[in-house]
C-alpha atoms as a PDB file:
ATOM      1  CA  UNK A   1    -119.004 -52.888-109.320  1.00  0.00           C
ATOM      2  CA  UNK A   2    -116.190 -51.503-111.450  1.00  0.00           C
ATOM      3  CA  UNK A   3    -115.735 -51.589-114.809  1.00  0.00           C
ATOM      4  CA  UNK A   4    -113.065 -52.145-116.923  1.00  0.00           C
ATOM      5  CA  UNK A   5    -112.969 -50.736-120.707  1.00  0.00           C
ATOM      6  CA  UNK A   6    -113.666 -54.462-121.640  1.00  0.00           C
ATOM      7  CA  UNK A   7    -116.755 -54.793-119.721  1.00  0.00           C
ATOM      8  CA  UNK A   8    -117.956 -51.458-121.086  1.00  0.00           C
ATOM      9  CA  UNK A   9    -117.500 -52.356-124.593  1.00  0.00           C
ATOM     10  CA  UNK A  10    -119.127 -55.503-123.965  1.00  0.00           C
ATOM     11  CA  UNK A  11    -121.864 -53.493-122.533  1.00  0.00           C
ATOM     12  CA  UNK A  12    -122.491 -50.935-125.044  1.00  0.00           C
ATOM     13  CA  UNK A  13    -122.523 -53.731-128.209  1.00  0.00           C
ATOM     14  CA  UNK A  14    -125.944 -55.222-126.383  1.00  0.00           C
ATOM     15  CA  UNK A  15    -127.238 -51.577-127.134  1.00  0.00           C
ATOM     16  CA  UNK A  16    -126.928 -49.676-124.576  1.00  0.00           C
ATOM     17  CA  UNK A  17    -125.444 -46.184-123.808  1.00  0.00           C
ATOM     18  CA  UNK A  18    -122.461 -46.005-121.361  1.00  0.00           C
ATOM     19  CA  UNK A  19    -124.279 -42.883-119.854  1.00  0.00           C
ATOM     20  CA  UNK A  20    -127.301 -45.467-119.138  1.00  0.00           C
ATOM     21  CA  UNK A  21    -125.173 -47.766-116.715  1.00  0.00           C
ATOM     22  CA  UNK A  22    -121.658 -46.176-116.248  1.00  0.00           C
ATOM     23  CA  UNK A  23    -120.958 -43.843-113.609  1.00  0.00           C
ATOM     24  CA  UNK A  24    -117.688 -42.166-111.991  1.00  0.00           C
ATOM     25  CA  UNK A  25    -116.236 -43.178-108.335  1.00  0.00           C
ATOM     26  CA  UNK A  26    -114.679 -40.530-106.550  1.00  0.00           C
ATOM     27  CA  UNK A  27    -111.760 -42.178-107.355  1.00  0.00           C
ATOM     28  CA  UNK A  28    -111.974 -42.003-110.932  1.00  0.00           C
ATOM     29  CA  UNK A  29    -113.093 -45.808-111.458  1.00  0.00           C
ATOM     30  CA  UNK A  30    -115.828 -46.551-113.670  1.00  0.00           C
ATOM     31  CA  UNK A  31    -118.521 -48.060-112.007  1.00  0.00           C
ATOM     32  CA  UNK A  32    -122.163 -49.904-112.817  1.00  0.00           C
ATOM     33  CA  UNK A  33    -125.102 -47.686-111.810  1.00  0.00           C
ATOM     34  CA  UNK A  34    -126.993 -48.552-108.776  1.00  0.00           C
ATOM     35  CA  UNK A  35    -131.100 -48.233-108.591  1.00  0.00           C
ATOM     36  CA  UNK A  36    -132.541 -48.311-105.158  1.00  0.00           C
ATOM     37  CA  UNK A  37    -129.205 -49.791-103.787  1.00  0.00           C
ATOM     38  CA  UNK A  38    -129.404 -52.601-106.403  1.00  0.00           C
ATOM     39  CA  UNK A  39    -127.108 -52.964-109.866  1.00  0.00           C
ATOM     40  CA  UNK A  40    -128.704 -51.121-112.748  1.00  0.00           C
ATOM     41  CA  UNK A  41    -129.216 -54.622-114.275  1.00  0.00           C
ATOM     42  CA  UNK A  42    -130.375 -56.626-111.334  1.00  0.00           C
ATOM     43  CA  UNK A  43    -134.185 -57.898-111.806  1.00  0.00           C
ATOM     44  CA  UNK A  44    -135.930 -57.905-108.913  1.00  0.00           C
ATOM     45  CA  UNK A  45    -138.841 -59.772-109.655  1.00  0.00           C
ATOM     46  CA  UNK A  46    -136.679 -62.423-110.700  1.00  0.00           C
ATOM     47  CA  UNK A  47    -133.623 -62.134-109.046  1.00  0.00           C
ATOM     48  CA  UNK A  48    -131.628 -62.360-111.836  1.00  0.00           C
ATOM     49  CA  UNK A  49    -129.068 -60.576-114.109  1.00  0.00           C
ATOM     50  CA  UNK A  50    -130.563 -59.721-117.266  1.00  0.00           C
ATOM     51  CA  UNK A  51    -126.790 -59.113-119.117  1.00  0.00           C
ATOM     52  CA  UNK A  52    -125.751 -62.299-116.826  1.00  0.00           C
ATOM     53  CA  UNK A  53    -123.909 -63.794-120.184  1.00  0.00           C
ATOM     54  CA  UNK A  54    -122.430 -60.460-120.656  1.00  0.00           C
ATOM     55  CA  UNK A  55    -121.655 -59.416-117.117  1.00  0.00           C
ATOM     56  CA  UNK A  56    -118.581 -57.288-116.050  1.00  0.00           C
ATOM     57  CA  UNK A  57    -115.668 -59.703-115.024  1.00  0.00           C
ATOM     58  CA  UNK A  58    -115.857 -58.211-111.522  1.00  0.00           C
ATOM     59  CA  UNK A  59    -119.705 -60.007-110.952  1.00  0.00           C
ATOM     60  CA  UNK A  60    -117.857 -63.443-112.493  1.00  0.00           C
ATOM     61  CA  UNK A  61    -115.706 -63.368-109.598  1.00  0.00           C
ATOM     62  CA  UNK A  62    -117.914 -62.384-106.529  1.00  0.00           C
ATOM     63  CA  UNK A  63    -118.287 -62.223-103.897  1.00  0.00           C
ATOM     64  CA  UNK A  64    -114.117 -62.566-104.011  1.00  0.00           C
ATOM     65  CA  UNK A  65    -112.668 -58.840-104.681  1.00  0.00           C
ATOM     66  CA  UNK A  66    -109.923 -57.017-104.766  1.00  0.00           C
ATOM     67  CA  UNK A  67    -109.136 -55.142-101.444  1.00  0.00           C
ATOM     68  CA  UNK A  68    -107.162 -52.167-102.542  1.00  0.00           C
ATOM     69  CA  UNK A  69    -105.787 -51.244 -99.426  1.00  0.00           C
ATOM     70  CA  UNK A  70    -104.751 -54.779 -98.591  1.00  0.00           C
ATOM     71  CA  UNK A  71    -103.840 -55.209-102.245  1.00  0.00           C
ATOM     72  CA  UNK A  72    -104.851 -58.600-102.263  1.00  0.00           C
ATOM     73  CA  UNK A  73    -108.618 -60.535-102.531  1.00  0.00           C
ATOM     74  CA  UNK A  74    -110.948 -61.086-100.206  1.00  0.00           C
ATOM     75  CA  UNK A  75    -114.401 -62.614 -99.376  1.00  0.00           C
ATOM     76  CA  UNK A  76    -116.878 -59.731 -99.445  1.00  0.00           C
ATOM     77  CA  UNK A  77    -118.917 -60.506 -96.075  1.00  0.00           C
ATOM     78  CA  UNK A  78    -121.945 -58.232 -96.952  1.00  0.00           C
ATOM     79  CA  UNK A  79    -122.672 -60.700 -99.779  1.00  0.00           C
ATOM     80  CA  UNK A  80    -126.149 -61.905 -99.258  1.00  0.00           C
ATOM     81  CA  UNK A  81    -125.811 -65.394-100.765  1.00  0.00           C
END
């Protein structure tokens, strides 16, 4: 998911470190971390986000993203809800 310097400030004031759940795209974006191919914040046990109140915008609006290439939104059909 990428960030935007909004969601990482919002981040960092629950206490934690931007080198703790920030990472770098190739393309220079800054993204959330990913642990065994899950978001650095996901709970497994209980299927839950445990910043949910505090998530980055991007998780408010999925599974709708922006395409870049089609520069316009789209339905992400890999979402498994």
């Amino acid at each position: 998911m990428t960030l935007t310097r909004a969601d990482v400030k919002r981040i960092e004031e629950l206490g934690y470190k931007a080198d703790d759940f920030l990472t770098k795209s190739e393309d220079g974006f800054c993204e959330l971390k990913l642990v065994d191919d899950f978001c650095l914040f996901y709970d497994k046990a209980t299927k839950l986000c445990t910043i949910y109140d505090h998530r980055p915008a991007g998780c408010k609006y999925y599974p709708i993203t922006y395409h870049w290439t089609k520069r316009k939104c789209v339905l992400d059909l890999d979402c498994p809800s």
